[in-house]
C-alpha atoms as a PDB file:
ATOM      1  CA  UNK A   1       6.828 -25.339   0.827  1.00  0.00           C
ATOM      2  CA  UNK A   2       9.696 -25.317  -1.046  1.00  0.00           C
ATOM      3  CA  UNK A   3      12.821 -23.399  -2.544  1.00  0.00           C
ATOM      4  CA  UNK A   4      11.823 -23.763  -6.108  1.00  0.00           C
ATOM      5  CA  UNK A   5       9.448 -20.600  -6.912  1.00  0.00           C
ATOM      6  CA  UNK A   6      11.052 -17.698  -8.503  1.00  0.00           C
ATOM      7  CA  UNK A   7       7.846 -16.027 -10.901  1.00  0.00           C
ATOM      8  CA  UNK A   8       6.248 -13.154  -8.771  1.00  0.00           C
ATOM      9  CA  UNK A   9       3.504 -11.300 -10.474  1.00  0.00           C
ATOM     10  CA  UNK A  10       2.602  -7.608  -9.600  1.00  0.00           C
ATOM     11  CA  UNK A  11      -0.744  -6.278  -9.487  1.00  0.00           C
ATOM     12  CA  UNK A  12      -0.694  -2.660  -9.453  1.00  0.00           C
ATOM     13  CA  UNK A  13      -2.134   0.959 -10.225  1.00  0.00           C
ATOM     14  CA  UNK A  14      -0.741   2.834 -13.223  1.00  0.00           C
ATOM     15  CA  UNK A  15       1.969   4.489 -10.687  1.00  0.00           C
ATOM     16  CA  UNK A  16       4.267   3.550  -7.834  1.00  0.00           C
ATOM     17  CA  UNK A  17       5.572   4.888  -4.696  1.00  0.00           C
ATOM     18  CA  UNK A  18       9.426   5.208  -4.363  1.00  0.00           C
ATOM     19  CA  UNK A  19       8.679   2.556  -1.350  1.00  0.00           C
ATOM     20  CA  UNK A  20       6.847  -0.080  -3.579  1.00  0.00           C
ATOM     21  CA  UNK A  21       9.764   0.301  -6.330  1.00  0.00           C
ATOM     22  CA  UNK A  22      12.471  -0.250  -4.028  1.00  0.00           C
ATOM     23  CA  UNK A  23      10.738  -3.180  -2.636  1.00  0.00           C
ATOM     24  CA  UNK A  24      10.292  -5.051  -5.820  1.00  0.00           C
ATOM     25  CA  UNK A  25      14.009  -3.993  -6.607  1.00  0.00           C
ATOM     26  CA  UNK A  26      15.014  -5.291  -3.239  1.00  0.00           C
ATOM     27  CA  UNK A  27      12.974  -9.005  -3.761  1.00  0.00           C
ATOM     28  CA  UNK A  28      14.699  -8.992  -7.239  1.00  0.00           C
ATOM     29  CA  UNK A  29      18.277  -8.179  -6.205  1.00  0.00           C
ATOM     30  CA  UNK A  30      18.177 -10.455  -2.718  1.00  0.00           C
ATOM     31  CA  UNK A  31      15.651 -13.095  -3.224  1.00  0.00           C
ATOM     32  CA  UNK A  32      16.202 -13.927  -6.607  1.00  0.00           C
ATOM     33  CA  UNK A  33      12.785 -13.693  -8.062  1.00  0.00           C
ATOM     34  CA  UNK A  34      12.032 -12.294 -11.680  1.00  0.00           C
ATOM     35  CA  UNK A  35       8.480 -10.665 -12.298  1.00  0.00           C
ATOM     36  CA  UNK A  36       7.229 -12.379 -16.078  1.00  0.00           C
ATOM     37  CA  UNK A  37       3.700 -10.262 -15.458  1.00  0.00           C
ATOM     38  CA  UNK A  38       2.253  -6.689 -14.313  1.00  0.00           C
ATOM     39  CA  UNK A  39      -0.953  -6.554 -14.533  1.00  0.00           C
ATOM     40  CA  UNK A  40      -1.950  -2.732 -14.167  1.00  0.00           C
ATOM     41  CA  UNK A  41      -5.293  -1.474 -13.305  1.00  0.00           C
ATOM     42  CA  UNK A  42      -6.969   0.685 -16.174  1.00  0.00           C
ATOM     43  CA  UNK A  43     -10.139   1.030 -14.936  1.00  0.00           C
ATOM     44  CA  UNK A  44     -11.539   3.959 -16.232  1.00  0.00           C
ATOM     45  CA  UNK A  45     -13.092   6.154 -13.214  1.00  0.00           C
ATOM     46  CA  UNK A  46     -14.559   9.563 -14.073  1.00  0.00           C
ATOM     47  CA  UNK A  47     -13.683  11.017 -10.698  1.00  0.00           C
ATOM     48  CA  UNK A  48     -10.186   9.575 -10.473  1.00  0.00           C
ATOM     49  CA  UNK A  49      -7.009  10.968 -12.782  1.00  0.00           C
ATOM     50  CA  UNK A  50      -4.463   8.956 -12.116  1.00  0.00           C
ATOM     51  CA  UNK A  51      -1.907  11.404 -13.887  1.00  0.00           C
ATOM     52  CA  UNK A  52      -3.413  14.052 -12.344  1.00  0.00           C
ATOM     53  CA  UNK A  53      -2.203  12.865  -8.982  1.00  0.00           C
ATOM     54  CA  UNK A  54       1.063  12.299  -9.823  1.00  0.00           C
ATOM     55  CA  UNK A  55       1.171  15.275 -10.908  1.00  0.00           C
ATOM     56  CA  UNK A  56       0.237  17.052  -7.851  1.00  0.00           C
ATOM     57  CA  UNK A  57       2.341  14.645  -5.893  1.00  0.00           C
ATOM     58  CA  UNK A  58       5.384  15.148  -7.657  1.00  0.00           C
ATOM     59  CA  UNK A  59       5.091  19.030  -8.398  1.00  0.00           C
ATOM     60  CA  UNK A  60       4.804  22.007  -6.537  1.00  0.00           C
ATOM     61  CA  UNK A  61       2.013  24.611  -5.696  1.00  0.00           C
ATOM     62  CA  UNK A  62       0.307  25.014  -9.356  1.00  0.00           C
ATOM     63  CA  UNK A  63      -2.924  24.214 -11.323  1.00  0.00           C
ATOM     64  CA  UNK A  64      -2.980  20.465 -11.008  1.00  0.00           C
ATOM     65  CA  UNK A  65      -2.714  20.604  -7.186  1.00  0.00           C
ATOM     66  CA  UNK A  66      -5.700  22.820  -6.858  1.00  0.00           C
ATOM     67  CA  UNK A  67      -7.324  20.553  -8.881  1.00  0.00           C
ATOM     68  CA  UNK A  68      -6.528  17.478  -7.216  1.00  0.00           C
ATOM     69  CA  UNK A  69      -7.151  19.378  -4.132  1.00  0.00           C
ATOM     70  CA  UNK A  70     -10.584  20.143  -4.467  1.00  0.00           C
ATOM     71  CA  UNK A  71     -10.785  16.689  -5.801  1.00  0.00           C
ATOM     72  CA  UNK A  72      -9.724  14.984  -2.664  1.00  0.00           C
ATOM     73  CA  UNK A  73     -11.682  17.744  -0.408  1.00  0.00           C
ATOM     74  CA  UNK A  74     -14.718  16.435  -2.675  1.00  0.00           C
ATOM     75  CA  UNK A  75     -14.078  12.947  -2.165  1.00  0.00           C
ATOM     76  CA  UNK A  76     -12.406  12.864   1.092  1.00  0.00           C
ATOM     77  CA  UNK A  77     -14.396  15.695   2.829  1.00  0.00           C
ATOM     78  CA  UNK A  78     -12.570  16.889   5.656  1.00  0.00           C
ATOM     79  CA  UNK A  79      -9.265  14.575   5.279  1.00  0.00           C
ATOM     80  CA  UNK A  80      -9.010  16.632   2.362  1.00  0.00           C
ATOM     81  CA  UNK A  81      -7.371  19.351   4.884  1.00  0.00           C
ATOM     82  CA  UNK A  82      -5.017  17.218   6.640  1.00  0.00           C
ATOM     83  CA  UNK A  83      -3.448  15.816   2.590  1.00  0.00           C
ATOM     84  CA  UNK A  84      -3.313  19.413   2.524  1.00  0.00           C
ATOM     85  CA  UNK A  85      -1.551  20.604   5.805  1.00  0.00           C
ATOM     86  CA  UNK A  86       0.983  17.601   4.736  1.00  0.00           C
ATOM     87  CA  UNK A  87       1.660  19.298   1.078  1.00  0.00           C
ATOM     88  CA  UNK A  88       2.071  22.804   2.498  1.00  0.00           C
ATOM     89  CA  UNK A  89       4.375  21.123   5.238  1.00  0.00           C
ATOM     90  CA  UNK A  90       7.071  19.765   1.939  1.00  0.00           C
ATOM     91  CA  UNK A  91       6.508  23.564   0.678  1.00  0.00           C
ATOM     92  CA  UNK A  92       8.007  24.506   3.833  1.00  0.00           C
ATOM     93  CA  UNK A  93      10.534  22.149   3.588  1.00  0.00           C
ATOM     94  CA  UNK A  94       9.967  18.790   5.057  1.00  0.00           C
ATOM     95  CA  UNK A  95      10.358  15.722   3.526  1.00  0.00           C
ATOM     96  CA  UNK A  96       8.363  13.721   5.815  1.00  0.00           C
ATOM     97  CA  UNK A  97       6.025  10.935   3.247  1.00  0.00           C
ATOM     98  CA  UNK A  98       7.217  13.429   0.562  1.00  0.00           C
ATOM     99  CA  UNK A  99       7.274   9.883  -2.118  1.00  0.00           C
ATOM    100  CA  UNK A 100       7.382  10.557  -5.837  1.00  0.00           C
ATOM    101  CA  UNK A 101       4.745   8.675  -8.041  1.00  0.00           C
ATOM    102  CA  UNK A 102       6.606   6.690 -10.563  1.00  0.00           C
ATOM    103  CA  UNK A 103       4.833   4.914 -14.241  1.00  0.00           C
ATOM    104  CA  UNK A 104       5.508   1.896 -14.134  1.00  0.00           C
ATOM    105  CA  UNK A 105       6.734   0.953 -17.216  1.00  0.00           C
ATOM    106  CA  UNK A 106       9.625   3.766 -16.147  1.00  0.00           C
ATOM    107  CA  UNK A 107      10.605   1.234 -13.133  1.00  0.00           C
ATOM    108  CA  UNK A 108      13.644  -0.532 -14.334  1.00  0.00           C
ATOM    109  CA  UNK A 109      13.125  -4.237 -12.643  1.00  0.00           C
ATOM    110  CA  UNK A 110       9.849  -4.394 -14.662  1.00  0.00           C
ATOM    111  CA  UNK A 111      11.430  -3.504 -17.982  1.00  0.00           C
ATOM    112  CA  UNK A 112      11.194  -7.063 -18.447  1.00  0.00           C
ATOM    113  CA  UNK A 113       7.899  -8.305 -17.751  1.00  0.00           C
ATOM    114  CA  UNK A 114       4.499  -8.165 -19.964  1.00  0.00           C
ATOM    115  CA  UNK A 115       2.372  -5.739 -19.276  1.00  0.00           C
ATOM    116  CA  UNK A 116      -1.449  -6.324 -19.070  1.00  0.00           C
ATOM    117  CA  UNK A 117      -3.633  -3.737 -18.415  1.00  0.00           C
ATOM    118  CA  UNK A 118      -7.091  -4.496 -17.085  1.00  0.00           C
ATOM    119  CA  UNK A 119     -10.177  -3.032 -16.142  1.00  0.00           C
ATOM    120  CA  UNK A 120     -11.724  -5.179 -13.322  1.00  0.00           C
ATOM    121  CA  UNK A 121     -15.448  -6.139 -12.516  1.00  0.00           C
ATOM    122  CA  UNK A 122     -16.398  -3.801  -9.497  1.00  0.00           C
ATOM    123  CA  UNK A 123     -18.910  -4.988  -7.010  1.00  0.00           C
ATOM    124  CA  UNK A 124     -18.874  -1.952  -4.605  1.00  0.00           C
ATOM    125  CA  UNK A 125     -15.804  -1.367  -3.501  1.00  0.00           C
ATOM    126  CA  UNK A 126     -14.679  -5.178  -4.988  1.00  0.00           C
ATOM    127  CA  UNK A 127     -12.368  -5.518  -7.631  1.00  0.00           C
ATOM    128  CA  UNK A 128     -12.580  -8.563  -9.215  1.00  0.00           C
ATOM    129  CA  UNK A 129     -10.145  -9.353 -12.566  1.00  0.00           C
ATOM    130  CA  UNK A 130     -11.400 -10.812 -15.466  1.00  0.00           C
ATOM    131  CA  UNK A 131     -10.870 -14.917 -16.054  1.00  0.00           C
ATOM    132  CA  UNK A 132      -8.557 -14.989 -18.909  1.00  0.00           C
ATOM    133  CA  UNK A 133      -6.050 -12.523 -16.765  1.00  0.00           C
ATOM    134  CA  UNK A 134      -6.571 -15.128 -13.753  1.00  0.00           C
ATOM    135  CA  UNK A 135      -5.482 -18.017 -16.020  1.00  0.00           C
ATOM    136  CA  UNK A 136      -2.456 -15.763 -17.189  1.00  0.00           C
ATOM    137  CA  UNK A 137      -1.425 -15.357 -13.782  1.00  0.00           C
ATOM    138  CA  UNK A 138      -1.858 -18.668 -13.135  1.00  0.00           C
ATOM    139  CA  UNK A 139       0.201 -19.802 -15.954  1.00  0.00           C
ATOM    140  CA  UNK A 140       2.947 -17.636 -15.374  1.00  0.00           C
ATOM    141  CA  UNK A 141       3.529 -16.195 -11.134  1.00  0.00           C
ATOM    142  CA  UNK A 142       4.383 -18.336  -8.621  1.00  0.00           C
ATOM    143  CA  UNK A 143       3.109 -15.629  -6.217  1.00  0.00           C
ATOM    144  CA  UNK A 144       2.093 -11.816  -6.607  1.00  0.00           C
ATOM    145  CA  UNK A 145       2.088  -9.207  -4.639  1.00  0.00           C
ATOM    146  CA  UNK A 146      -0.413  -6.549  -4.900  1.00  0.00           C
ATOM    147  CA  UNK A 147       0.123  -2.459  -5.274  1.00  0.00           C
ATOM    148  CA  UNK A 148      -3.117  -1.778  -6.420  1.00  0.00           C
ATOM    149  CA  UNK A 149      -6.745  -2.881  -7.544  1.00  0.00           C
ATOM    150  CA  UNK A 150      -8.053  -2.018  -4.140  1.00  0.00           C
ATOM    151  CA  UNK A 151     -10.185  -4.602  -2.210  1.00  0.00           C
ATOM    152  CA  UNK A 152      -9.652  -7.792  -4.415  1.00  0.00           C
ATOM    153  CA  UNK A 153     -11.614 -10.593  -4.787  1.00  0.00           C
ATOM    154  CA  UNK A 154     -11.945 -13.864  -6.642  1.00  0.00           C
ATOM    155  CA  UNK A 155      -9.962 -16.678  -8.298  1.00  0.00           C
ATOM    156  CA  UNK A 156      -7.109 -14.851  -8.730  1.00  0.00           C
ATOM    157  CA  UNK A 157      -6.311 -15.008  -5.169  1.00  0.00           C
ATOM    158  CA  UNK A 158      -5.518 -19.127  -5.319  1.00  0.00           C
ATOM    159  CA  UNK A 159      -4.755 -18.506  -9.120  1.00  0.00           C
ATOM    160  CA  UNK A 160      -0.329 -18.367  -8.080  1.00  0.00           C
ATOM    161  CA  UNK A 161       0.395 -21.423  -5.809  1.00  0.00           C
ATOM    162  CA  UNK A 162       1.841 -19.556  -3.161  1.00  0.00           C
ATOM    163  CA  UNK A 163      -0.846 -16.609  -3.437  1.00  0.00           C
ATOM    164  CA  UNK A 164      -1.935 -12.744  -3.331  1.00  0.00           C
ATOM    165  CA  UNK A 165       1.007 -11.242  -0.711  1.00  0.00           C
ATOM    166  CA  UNK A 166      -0.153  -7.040  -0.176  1.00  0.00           C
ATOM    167  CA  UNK A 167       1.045  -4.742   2.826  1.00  0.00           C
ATOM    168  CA  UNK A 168      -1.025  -3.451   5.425  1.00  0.00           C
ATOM    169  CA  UNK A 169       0.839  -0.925   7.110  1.00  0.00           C
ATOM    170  CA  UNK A 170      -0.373  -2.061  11.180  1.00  0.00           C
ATOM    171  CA  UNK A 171      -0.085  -4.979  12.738  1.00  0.00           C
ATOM    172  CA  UNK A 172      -3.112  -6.414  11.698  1.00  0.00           C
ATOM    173  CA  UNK A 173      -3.515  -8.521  15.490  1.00  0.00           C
ATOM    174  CA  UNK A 174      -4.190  -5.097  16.378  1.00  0.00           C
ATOM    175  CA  UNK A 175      -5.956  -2.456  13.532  1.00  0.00           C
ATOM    176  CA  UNK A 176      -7.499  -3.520  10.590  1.00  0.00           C
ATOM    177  CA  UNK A 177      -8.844  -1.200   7.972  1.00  0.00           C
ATOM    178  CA  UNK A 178      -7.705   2.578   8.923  1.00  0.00           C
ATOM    179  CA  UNK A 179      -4.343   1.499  10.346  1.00  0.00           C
ATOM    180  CA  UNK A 180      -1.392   4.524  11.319  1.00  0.00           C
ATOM    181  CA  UNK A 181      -3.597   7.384  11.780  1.00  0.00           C
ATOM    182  CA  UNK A 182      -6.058   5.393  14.011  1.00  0.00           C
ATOM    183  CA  UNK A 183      -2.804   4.083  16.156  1.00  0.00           C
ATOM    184  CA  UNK A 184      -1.145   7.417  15.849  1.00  0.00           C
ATOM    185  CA  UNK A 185      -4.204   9.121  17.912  1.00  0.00           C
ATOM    186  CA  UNK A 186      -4.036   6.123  19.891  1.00  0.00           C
ATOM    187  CA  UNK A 187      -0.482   7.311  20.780  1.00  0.00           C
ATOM    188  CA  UNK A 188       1.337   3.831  20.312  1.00  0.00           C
ATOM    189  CA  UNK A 189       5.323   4.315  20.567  1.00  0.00           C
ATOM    190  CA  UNK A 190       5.441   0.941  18.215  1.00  0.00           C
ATOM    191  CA  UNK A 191       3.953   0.756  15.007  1.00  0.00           C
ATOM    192  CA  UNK A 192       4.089  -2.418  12.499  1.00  0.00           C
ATOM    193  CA  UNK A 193       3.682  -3.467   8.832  1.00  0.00           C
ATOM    194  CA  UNK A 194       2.385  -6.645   7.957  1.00  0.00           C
ATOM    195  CA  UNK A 195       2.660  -8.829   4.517  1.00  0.00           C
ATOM    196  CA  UNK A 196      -0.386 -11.236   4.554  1.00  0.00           C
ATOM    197  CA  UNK A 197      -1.315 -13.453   2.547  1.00  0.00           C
ATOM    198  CA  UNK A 198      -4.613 -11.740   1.140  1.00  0.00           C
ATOM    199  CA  UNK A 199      -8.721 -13.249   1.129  1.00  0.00           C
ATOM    200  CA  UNK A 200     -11.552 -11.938   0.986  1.00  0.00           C
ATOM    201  CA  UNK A 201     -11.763 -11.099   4.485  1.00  0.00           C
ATOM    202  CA  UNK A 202     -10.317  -7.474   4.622  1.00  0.00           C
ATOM    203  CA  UNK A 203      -7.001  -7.383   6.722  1.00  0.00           C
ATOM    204  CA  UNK A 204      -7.910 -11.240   7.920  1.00  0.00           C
ATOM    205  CA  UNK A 205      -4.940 -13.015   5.819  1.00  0.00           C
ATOM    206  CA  UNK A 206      -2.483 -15.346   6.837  1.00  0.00           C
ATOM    207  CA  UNK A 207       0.471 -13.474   8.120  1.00  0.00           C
ATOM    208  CA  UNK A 208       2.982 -13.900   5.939  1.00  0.00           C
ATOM    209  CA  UNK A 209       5.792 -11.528   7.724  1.00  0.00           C
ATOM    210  CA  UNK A 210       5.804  -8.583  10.358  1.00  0.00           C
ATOM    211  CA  UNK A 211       7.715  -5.923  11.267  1.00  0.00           C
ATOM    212  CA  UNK A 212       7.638  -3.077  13.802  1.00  0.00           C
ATOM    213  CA  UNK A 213       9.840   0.111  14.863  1.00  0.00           C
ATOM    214  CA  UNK A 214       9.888   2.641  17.275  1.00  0.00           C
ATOM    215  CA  UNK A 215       7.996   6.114  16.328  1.00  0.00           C
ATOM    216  CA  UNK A 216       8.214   7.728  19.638  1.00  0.00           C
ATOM    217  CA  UNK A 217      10.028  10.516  18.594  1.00  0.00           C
ATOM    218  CA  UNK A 218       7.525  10.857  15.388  1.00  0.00           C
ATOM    219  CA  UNK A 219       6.251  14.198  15.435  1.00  0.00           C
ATOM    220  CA  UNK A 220       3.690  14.088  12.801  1.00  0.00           C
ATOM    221  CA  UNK A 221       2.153  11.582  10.883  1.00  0.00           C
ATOM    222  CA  UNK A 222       3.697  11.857   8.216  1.00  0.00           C
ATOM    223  CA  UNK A 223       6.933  11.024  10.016  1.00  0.00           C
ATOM    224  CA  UNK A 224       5.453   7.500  10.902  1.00  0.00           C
ATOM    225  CA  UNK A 225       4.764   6.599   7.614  1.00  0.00           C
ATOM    226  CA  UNK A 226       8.314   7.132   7.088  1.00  0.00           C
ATOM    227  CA  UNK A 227       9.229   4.533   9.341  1.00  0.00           C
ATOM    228  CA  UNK A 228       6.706   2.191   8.074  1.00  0.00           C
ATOM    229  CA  UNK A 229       7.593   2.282   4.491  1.00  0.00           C
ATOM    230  CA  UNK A 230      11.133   2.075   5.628  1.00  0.00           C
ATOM    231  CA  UNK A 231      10.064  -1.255   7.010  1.00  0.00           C
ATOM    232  CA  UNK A 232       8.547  -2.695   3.650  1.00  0.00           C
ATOM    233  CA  UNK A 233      11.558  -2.318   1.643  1.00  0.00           C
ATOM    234  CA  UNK A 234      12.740  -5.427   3.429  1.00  0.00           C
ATOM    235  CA  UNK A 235       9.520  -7.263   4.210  1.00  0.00           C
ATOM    236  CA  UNK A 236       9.022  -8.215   0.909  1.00  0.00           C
ATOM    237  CA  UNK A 237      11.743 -10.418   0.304  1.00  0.00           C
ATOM    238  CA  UNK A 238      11.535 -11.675   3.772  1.00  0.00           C
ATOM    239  CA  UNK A 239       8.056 -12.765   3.281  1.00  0.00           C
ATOM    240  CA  UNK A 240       9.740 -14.546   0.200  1.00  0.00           C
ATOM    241  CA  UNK A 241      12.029 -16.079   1.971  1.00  0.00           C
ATOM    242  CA  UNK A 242       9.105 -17.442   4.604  1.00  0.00           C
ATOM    243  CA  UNK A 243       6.916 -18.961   1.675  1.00  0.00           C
ATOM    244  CA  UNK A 244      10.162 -21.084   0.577  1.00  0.00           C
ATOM    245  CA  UNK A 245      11.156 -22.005   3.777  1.00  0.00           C
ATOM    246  CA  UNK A 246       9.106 -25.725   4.515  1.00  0.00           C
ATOM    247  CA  UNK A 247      10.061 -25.130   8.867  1.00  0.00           C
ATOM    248  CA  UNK A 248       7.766 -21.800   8.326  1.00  0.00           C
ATOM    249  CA  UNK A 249       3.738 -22.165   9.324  1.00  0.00           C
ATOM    250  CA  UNK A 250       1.930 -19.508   7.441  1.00  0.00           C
ATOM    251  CA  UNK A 251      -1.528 -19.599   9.421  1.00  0.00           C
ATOM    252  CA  UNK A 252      -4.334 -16.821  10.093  1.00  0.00           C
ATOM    253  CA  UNK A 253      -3.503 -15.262  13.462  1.00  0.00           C
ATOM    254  CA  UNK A 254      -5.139 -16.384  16.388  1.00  0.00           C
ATOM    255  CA  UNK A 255      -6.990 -12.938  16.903  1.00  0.00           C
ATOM    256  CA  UNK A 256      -7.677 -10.400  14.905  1.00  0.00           C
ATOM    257  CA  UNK A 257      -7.149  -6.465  15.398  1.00  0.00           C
ATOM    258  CA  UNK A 258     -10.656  -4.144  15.825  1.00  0.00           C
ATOM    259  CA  UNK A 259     -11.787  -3.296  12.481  1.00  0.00           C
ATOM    260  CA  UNK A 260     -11.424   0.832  11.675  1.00  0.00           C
ATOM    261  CA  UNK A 261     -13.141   1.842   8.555  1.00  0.00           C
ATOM    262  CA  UNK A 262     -11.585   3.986   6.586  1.00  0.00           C
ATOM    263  CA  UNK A 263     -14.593   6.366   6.048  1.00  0.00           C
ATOM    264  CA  UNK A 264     -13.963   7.509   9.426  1.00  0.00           C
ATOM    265  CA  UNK A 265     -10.941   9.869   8.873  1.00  0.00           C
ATOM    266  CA  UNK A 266     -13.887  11.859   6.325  1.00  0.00           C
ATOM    267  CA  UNK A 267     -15.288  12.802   9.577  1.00  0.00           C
ATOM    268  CA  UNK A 268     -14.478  16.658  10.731  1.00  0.00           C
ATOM    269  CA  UNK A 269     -13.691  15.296  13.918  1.00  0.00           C
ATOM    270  CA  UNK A 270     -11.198  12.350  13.525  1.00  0.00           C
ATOM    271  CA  UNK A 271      -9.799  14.908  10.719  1.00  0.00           C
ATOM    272  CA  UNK A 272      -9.456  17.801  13.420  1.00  0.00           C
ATOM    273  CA  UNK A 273      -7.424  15.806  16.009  1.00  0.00           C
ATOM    274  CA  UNK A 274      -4.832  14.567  13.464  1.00  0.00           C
ATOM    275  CA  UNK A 275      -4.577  18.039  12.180  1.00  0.00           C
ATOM    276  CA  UNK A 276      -4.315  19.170  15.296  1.00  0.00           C
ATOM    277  CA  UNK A 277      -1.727  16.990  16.612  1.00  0.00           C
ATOM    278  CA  UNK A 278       0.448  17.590  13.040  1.00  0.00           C
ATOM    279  CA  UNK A 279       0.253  20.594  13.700  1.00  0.00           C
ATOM    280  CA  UNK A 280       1.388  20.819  17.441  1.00  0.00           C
ATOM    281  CA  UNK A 281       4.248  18.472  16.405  1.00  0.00           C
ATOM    282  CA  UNK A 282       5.676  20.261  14.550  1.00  0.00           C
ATOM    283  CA  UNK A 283       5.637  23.104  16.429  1.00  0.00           C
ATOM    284  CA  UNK A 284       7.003  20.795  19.164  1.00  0.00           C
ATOM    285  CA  UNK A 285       4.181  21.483  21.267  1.00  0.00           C
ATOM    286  CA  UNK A 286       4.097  17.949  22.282  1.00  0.00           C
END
């Protein structure tokens, strides 16, 4: 590896979190990359409203957040209650997770990239992005990181020389799939966010940088992810910093973290004991 790479790509959904833009801002400022490509998913799913949700997310109580309520209750099931126990808690007042959804073509260190916008080949829950957008990314990202597309597959993923970076927010030695609220009922006083470097086996990629804090004194969920995203704002450009640096080994981990689907949190009871212990948080029951 070397110092030389600068291009990083971004794969993404049609809007960020305030976490994901201040960690492209971040790698911009402090590792001196520039992002020449965003390639946005515009896959065009009749049970998902992209705008919608951003709406909800960044209003208050009003039509759209019914909507997208009974959306996620339809999809989601019974994790629909617990998204909702979390919006009535920022009624109330608390800002824990509270993250705006931001376009991105309003997020100013992209205001200089092209913007592609793609609808990728599904298999199941496999996105995979059409070839002439893998030999664009080839041609011009040294590495990308990825915001969106869901599970990805394919060429693109050796298409930038130094790879597909995404965020998995556990340590992936230990949960893979369903990370926080898994090691939240778990009742771990460290959580961890890892940057790998993505394949096709889910939460299996080379471990590109970690990070962990203390969350001890977290008294919801919510609260945790907090901490977490804090974490990413930085990992980015440290991962950066890794892929340049030739005395760095970027290798698979030895072992790999038990694999929690994230179907499971649908279930009423998985559901029931995080809203349960939200709930007796922040009451400070607990």
């Amino acid at each position: 590896m070397t110092d030389s790479f600068s291009r990083m790509g971004v794969l993404t959904d049609p809007y960020l979190t305030e976490t994901q833009v201040r960690s492209l801002s971040h790698a911009v400022s402090e590792a001196d990359v520039e992002i020449p490509l965003v390639v946005v998913n515009a896959t065009d799913e009749p049970d998902y409203d992209p705008d919608l949700e951003a709406e909800a997310v960044n209003g208050g109580l009003g039509l759209g957040t019914a909507r997208l309520f009974l959306d996620v209750l339809r999809r989601e099931r019974a994790w629909g209650l617990v998204i909702a126990e979390k919006k009535l808690g920022e009624l109330a007042g608390s800002d824990a997770a509270a993250s705006r959804q931001i376009p991105v073509e309003d997020v100013e260190c992209l205001s200089e990239a092209e913007f592609r916008y793609v609808a990728p080949h599904m298999d199941g829950n496999w996105s995979e992005l059409p070839s002439e957008t893998v030999e664009e990314v080839r041609e011009s990202c040294d590495v990308v990181v990825r915001y969106g597309f869901g599970l990805l597959k394919g060429e693109v993923l050796d298409a930038p020389e130094y790879g597909v970076l995404s965020f998995h927010p556990a340590d992936i030695r230990q949960y893979r799939g369903l990370g926080p609220p898994q090691a939240y009922l778990d009742g771990r006083q460290k959580m961890g966010v890892t940057l790998q470097r993505i394949t096709e086996d889910i939460d299996g990629g080379e471990l590109v940088a970690y990070a962990e804090t203390d969350v001890s004194d977290c008294a919801t969920l919510w609260e945790i992810y907090d901490r977490l995203d804090d974490l990413q704002v930085e990992l980015l450009t440290e991962g950066i910093r890794n892929l340049r640096d030739p005395s760095m080994e970027i290798t698979t981990p030895d072992s790999l973290g038990e694999y929690y689907s994230t179907t499971s949190r649908r279930t009423p009871s998985f559901a029931g004991r995080i809203l349960l212990k939200n709930i007796t948080g922040r009451l400070g029951l607990r």
